[in-house]
C-alpha atoms as a PDB file:
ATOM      1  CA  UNK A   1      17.091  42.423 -41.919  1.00  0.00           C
ATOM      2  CA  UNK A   2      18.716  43.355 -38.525  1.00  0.00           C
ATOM      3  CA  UNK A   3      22.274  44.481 -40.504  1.00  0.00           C
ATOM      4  CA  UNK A   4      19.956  46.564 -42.759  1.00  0.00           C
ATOM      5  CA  UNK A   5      18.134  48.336 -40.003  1.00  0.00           C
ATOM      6  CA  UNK A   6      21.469  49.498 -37.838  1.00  0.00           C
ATOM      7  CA  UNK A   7      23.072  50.683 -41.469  1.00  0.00           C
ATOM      8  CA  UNK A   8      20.537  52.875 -42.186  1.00  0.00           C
ATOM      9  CA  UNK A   9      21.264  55.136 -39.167  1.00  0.00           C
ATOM     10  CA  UNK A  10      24.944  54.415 -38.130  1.00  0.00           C
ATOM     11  CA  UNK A  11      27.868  53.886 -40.655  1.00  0.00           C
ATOM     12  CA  UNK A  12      29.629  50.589 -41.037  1.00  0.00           C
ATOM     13  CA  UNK A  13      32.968  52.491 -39.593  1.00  0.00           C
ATOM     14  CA  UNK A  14      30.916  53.850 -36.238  1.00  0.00           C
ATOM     15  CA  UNK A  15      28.750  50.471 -36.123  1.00  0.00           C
ATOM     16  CA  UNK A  16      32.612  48.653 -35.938  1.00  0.00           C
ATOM     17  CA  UNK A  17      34.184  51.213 -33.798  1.00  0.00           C
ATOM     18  CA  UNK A  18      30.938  50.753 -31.019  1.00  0.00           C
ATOM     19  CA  UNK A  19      31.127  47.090 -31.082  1.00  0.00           C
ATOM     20  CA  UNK A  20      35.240  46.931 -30.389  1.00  0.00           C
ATOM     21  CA  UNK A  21      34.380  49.867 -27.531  1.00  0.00           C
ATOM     22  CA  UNK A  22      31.396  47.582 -25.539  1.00  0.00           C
ATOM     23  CA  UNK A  23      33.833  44.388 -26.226  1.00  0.00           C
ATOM     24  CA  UNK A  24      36.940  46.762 -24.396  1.00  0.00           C
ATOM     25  CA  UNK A  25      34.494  47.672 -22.147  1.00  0.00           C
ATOM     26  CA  UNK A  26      33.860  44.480 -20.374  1.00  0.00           C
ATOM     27  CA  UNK A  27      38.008  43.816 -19.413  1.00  0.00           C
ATOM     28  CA  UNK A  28      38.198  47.625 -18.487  1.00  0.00           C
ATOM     29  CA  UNK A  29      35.412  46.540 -16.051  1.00  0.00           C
ATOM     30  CA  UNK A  30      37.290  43.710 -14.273  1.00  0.00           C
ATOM     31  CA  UNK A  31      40.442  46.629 -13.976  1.00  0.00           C
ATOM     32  CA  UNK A  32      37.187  48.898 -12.736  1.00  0.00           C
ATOM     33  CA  UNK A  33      36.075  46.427 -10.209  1.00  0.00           C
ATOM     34  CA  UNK A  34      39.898  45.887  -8.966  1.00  0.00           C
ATOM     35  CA  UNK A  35      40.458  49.369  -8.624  1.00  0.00           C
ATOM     36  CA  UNK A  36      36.897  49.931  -6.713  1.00  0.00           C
ATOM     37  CA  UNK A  37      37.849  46.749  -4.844  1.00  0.00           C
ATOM     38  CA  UNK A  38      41.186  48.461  -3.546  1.00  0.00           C
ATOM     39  CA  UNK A  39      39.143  51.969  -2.432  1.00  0.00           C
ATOM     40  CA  UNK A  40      36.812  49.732  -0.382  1.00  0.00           C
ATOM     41  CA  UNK A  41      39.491  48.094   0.751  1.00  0.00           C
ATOM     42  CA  UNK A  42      42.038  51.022   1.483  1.00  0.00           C
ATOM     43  CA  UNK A  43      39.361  53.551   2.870  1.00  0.00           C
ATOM     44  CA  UNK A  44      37.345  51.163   5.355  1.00  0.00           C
ATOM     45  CA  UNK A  45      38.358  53.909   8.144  1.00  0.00           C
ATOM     46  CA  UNK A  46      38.037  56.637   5.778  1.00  0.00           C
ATOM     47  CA  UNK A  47      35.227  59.477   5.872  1.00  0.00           C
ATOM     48  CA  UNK A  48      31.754  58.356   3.679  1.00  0.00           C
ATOM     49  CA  UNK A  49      33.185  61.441   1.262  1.00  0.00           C
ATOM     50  CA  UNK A  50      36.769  60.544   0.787  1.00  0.00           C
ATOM     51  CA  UNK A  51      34.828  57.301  -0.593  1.00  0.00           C
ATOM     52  CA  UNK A  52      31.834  58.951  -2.568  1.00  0.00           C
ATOM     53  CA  UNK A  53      34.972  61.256  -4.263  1.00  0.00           C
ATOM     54  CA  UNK A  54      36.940  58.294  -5.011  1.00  0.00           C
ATOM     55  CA  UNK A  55      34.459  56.099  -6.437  1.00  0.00           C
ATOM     56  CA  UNK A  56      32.798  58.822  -8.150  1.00  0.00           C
ATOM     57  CA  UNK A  57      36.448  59.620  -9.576  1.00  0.00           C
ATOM     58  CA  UNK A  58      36.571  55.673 -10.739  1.00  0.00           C
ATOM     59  CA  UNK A  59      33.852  55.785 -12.804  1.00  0.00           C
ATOM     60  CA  UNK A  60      34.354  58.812 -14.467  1.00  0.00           C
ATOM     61  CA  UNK A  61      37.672  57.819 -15.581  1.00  0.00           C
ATOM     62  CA  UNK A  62      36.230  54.651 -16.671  1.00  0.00           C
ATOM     63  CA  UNK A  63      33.617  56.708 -18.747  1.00  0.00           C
ATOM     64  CA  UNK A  64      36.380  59.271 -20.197  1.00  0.00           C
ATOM     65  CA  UNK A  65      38.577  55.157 -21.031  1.00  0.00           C
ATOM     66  CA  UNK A  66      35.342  54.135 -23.149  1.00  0.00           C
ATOM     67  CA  UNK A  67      34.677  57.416 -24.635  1.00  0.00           C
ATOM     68  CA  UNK A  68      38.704  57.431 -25.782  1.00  0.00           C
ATOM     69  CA  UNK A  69      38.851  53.863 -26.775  1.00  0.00           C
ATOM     70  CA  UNK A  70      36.055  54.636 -29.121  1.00  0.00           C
ATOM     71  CA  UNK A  71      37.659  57.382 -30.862  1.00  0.00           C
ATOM     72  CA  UNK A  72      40.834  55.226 -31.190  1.00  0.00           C
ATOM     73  CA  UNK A  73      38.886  52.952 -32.398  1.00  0.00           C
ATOM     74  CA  UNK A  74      37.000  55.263 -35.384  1.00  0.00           C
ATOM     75  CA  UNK A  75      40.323  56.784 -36.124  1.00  0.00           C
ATOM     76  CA  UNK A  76      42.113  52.952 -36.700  1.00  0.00           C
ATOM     77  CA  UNK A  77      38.676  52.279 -38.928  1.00  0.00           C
ATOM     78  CA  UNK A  78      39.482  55.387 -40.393  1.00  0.00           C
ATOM     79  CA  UNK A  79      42.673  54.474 -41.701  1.00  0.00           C
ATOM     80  CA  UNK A  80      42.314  50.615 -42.442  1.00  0.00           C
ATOM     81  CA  UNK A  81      39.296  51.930 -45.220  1.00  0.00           C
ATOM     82  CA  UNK A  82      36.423  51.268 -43.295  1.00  0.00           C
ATOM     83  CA  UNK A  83      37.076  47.224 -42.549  1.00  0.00           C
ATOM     84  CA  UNK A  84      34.128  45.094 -42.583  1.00  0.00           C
ATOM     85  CA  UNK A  85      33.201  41.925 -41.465  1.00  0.00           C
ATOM     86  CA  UNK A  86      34.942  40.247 -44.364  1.00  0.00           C
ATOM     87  CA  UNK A  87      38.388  42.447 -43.288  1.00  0.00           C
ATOM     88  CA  UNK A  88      38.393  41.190 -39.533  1.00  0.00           C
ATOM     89  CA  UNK A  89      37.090  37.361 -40.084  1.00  0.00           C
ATOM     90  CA  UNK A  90      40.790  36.316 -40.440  1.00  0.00           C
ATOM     91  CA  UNK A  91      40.789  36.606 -36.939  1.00  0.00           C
ATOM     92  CA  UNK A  92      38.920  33.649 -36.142  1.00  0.00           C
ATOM     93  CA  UNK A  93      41.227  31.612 -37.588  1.00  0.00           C
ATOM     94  CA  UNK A  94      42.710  31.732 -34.011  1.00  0.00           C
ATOM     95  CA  UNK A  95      40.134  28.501 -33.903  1.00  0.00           C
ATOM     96  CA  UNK A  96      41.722  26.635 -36.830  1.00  0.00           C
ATOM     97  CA  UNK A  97      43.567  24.204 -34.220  1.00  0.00           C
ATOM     98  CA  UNK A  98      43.534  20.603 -34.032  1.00  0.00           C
ATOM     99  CA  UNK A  99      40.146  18.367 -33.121  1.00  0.00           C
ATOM    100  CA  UNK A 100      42.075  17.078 -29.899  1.00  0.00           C
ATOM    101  CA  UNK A 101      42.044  21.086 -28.946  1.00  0.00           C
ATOM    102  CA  UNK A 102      38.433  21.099 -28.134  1.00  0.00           C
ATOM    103  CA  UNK A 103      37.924  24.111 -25.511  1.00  0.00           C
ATOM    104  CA  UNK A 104      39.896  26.304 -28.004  1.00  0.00           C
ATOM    105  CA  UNK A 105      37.893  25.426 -30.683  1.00  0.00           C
ATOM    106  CA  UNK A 106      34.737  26.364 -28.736  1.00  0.00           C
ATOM    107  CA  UNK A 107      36.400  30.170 -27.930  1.00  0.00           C
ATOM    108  CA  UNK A 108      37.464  30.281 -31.776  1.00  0.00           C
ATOM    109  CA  UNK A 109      33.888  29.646 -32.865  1.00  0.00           C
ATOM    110  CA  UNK A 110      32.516  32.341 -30.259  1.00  0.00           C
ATOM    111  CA  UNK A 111      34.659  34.520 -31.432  1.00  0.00           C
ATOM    112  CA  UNK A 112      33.654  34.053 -34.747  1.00  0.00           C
ATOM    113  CA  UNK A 113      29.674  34.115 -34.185  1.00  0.00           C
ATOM    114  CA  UNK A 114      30.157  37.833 -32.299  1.00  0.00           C
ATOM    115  CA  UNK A 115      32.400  38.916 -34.555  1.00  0.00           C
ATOM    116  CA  UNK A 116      29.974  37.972 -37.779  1.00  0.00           C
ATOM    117  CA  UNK A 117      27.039  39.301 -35.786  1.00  0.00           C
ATOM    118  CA  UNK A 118      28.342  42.631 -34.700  1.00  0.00           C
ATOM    119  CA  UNK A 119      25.879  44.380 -36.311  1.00  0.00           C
ATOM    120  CA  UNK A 120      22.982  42.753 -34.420  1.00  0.00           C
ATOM    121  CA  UNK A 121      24.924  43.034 -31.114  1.00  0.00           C
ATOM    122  CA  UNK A 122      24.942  46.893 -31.699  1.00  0.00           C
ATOM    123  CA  UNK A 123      21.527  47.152 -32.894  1.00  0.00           C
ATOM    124  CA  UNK A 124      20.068  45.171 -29.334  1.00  0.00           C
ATOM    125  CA  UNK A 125      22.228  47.859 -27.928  1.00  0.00           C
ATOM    126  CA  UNK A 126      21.063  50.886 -29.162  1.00  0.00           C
ATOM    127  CA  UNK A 127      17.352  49.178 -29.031  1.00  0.00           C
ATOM    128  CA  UNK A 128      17.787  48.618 -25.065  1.00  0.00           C
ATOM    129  CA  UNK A 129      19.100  51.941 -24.882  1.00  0.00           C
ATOM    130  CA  UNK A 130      16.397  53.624 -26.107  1.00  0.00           C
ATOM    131  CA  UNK A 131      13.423  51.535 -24.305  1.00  0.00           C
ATOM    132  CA  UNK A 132      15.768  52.783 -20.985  1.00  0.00           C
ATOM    133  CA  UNK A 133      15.944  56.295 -21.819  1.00  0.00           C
ATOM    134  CA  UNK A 134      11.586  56.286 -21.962  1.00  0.00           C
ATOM    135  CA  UNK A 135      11.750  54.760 -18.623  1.00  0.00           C
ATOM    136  CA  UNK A 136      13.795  57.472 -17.560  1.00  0.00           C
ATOM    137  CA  UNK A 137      11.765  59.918 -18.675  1.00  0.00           C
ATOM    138  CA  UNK A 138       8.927  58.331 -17.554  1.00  0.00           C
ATOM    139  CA  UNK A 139      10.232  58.762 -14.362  1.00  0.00           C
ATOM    140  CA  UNK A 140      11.553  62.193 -14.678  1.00  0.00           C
ATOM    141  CA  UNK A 141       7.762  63.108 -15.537  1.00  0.00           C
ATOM    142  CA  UNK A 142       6.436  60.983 -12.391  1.00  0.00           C
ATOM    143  CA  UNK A 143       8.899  63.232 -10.169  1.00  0.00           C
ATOM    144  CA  UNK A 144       7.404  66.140 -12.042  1.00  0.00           C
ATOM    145  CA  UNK A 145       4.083  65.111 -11.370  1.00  0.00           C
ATOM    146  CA  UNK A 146       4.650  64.278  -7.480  1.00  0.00           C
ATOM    147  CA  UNK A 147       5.812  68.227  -6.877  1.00  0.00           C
ATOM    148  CA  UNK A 148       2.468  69.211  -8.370  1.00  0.00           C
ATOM    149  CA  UNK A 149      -0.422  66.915  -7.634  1.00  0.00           C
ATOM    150  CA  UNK A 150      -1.741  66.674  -4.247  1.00  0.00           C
ATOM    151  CA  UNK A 151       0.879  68.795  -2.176  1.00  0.00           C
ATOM    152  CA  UNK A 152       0.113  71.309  -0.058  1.00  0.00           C
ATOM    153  CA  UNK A 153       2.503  73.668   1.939  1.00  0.00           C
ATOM    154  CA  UNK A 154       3.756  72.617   5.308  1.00  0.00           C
ATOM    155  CA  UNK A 155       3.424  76.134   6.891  1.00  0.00           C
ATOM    156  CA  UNK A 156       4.883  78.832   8.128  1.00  0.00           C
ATOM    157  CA  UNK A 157       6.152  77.330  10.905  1.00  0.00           C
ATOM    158  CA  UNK A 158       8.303  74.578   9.351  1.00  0.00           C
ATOM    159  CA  UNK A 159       8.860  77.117   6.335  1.00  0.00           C
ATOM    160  CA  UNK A 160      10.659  79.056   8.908  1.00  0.00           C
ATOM    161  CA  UNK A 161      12.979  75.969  10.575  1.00  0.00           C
ATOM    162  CA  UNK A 162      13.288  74.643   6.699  1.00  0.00           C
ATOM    163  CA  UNK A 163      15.505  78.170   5.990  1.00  0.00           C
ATOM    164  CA  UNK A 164      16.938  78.221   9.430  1.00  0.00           C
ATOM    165  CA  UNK A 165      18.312  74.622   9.056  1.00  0.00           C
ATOM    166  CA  UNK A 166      19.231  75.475   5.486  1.00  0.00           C
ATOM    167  CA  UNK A 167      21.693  78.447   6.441  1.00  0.00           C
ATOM    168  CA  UNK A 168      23.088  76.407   9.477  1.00  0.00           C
ATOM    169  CA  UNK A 169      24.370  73.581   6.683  1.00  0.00           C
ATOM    170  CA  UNK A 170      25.434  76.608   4.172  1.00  0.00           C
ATOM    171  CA  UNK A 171      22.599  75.902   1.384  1.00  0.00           C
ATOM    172  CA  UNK A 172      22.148  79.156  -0.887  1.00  0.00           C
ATOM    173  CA  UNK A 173      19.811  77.786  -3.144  1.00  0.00           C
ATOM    174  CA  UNK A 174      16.168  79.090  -1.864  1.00  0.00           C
ATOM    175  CA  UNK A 175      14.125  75.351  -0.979  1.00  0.00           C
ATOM    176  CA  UNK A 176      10.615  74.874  -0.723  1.00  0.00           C
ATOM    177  CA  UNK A 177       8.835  72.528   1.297  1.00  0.00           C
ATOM    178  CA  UNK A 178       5.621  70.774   0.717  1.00  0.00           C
ATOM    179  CA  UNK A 179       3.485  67.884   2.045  1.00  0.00           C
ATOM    180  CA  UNK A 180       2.763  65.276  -0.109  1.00  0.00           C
ATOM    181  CA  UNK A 181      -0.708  62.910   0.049  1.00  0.00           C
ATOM    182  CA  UNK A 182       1.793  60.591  -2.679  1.00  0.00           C
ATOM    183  CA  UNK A 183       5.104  60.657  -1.204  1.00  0.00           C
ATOM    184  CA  UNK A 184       5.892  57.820   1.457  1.00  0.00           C
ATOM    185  CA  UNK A 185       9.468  59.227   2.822  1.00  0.00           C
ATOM    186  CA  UNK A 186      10.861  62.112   2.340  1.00  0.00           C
ATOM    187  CA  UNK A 187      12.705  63.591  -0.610  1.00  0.00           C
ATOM    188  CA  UNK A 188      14.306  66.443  -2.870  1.00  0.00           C
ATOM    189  CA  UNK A 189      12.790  66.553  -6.318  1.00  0.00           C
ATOM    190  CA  UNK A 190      14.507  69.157  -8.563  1.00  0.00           C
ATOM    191  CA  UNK A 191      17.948  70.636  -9.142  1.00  0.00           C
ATOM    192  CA  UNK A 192      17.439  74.484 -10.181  1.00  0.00           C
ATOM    193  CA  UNK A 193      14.242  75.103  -8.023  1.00  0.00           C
ATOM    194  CA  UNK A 194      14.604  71.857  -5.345  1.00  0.00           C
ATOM    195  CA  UNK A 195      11.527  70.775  -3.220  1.00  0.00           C
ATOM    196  CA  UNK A 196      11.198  68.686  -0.695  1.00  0.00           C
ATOM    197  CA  UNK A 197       8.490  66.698  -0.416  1.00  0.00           C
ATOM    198  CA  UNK A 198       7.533  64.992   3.441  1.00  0.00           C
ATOM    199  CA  UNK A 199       4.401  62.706   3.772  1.00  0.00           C
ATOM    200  CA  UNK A 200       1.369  64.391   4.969  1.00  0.00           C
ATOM    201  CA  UNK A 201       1.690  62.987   8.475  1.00  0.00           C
ATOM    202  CA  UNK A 202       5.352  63.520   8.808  1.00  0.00           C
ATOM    203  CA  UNK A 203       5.269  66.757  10.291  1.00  0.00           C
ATOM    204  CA  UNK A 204       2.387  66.234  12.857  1.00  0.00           C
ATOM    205  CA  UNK A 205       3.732  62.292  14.064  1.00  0.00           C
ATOM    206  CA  UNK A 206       7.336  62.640  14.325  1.00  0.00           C
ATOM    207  CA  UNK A 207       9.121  64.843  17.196  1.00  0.00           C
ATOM    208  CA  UNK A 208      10.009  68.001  16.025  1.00  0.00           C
ATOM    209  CA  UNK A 209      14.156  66.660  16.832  1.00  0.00           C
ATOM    210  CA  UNK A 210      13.037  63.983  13.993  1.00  0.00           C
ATOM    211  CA  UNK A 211      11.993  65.888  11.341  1.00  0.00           C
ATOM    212  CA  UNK A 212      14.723  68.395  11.748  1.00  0.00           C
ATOM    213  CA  UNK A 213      17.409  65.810  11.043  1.00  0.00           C
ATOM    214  CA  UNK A 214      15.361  64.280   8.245  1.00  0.00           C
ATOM    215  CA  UNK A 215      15.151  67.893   6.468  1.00  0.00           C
ATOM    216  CA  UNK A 216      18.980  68.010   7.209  1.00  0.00           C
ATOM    217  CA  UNK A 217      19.515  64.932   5.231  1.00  0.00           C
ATOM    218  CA  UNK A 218      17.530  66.044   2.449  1.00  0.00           C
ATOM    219  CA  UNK A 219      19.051  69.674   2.728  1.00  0.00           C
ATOM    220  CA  UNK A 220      22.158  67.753   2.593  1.00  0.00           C
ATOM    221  CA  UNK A 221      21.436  66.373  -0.959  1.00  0.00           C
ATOM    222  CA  UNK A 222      20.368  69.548  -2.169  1.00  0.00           C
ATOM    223  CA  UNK A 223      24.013  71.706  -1.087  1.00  0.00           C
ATOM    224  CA  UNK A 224      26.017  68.485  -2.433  1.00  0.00           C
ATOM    225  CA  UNK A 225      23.656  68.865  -5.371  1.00  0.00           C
ATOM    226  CA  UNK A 226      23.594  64.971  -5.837  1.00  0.00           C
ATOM    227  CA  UNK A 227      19.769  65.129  -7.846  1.00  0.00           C
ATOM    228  CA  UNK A 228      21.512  66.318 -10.988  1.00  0.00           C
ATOM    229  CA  UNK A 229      24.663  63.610 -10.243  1.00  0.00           C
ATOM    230  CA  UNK A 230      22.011  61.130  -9.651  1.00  0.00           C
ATOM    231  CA  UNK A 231      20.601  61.707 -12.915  1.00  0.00           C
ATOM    232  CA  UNK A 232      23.854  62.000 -14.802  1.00  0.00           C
ATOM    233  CA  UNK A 233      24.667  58.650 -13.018  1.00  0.00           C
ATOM    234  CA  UNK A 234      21.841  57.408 -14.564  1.00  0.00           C
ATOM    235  CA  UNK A 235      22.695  57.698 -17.671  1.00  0.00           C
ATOM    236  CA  UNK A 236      25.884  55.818 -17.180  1.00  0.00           C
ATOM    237  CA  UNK A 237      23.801  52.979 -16.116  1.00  0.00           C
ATOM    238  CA  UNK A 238      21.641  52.801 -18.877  1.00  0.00           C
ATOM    239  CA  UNK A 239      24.730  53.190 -21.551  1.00  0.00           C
ATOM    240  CA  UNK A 240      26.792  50.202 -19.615  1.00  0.00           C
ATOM    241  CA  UNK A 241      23.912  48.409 -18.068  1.00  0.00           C
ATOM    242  CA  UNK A 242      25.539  45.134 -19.447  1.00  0.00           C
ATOM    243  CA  UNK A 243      28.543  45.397 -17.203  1.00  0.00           C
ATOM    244  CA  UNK A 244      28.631  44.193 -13.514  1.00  0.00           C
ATOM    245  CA  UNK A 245      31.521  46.268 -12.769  1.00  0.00           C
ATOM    246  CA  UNK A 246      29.601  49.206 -13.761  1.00  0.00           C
ATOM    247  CA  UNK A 247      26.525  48.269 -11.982  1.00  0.00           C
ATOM    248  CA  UNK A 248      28.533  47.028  -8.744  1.00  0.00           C
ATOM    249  CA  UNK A 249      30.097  50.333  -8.761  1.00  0.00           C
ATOM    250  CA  UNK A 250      27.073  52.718  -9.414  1.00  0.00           C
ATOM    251  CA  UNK A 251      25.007  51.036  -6.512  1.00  0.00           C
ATOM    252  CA  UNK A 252      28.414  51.742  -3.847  1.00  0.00           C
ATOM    253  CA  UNK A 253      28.058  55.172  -5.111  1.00  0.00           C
ATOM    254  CA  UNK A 254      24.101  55.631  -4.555  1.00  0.00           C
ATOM    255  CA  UNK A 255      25.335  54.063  -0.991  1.00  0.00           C
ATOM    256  CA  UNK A 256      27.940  56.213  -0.136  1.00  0.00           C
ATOM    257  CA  UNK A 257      25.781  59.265  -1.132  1.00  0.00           C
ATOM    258  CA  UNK A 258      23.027  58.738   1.447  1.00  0.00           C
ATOM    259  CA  UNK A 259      26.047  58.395   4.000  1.00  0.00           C
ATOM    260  CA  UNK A 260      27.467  61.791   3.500  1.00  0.00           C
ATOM    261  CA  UNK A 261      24.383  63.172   3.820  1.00  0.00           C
ATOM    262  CA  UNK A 262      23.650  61.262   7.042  1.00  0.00           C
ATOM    263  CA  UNK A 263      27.084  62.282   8.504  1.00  0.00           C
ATOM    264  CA  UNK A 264      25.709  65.947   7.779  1.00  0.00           C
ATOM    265  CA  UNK A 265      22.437  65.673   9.372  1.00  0.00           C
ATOM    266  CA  UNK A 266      24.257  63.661  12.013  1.00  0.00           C
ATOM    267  CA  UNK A 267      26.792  66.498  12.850  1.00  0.00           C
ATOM    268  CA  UNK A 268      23.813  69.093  12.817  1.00  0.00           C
ATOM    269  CA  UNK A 269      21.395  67.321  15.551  1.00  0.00           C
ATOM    270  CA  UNK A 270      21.063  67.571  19.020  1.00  0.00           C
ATOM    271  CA  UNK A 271      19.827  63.780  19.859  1.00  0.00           C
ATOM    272  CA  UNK A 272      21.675  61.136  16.929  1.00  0.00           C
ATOM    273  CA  UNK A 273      19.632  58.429  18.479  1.00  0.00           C
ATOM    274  CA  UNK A 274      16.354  59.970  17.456  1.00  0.00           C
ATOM    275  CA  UNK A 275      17.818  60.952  14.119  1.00  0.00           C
ATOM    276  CA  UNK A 276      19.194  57.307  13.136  1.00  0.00           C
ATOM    277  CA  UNK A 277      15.313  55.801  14.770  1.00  0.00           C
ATOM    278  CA  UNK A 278      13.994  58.136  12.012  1.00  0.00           C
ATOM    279  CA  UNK A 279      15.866  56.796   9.404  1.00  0.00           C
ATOM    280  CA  UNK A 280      14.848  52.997  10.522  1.00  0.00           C
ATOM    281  CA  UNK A 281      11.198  54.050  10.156  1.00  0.00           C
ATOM    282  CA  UNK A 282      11.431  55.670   7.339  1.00  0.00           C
ATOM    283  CA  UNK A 283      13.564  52.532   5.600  1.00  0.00           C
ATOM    284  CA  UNK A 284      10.854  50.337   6.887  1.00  0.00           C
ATOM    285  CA  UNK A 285       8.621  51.280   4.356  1.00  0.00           C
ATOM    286  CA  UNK A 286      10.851  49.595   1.552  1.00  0.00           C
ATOM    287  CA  UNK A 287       9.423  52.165  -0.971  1.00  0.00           C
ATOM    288  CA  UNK A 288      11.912  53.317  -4.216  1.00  0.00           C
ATOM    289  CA  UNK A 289      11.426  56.492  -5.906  1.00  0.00           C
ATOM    290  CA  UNK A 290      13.227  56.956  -9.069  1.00  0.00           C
ATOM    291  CA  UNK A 291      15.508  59.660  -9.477  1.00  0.00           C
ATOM    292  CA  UNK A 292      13.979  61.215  -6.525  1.00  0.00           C
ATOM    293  CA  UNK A 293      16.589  61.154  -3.922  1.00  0.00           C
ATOM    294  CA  UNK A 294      15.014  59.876  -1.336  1.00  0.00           C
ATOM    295  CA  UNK A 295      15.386  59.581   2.617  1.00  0.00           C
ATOM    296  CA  UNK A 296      14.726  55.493   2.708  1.00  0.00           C
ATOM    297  CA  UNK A 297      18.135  54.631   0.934  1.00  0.00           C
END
């Protein structure tokens, strides 16, 4: 039944060519995680950017390695007639050893069940795929939702600081600020027409030397424009959300990220103790928004 179901929307040739790219994929991770191991390693006394560009650089080469070895991979289908699972079962006979050779046995037989069910491995794919690409839409629309519902504006008076602190980092892009009764830290929602949303106490609790370096950090994320990288990261995640290396390397990034935009607001503000208390309160709250970059990370 499962063979059946991927046929009728990929071709045998494409079904092939994706299984051989996810199996390349995982030993191109372990070089991924070696080569992110040597950045970290190599750029401990390195700015938070030179790292961001570098690991940011790793996995998009990584991405541009799958996305080639896949069209190597339809191309040699291409040419060998479309093999099937008949054409590439001979190699399993890398099992036919002797019974004393146990263990290789054991790897000849794996290799034989993924190879037979390749079709099922690709269709679990494409099936996990999908359920994470509603969940990221879901969460697009709950960002969409928080700029909307219960927000009001902050005022004229932090209006005004907002676009004074906004042309002292170089941000072109006009930014609107609201108060959110939702939101529990603060963060940008939006690439083309960014917000940023505060909590509804922020702005009357915290000193005003506070709140300016937490709108710096956001501000930050907006003139880096890391909500549409974010997202794009995203969907790197969901496509290789089977591979550690991927994973390992995704979450360093998300790290790295909030760091440059720290060292920004850091640069900007008068008193860096205050700013870095701010943070600690904010991080506290242990809340996650999705896609939503927010201040707590």
């Amino acid at each position: 039944m499962f063979p059946q179901l991927i046929r009728y929307v990929l071709s045998s040739d494409t079904i092939h060519a994706l299984f051989l790219t996810l199996i390349h994929s995982l030993w191109q991770g372990v070089v991924l995680a070696i080569a992110v191991g040597l950045i970290l390693t190599f750029t401990k006394r390195s700015t938070s950017a030179v790292r961001y560009n570098l690991l940011c650089a790793a996995l998009l080469l990584f991405i541009i390695g799958s996305a080639l070895t896949f069209y190597c991979e339809m191309n040699l289908t291409g040419k060998t007639s479309g093999p099937t699972i008949n054409n590439i079962a001979p190699i399993t006979n890398y099992s036919a050893s002797t019974t004393t050779d146990r263990q290789r046995n054991l790897v000849g037989r794996l290799i034989k069940f993924i190879t037979l069910n390749e079709d099922v491995i690709v269709l679990f794919w494409c099936l996990i795929i999908v359920v994470k690409c509603i969940r990221l839409l879901s969460s697009l629309r709950t960002v969409e939702l928080l700029k909307r519902k219960y927000v009001v504006d902050a005022g004229e008076y932090w209006d005004g600081e907002l676009k004074q602190l906004a042309k002292k980092i170089g941000v072109q892009t006009p930014v609107k600020l609201l108060k959110s009764a939702v939101a529990k830290v603060p963060m940008v929602a939006g690439h083309f027409k960014p917000i940023i949303l505060v909590p509804a106490t922020m702005l009357t609790t915290l000193p005003a030397s506070e709140i300016e370096g937490i709108l710096l950090h956001e501000l930050a994320h907006i003139r880096r424009r890391d909500y549409l990288v974010n997202l794009l990261q995203s969907f790197s995640d969901i496509i290789f959300f089977f591979n550690p290396a991927v994973l390992w390397l995704s979450s360093l990034i998300r790290d790295e990220r909030e760091n440059c935009c720290d060292d920004i607001a850091i640069g900007e503000v008068k008193n860096k103790k205050q700013f870095i208390h701010a943070l600690l309160a904010f991080a506290a709250l242990d809340v996650v928004v999705v896609l939503a970059l927010a201040v707590a990370g």
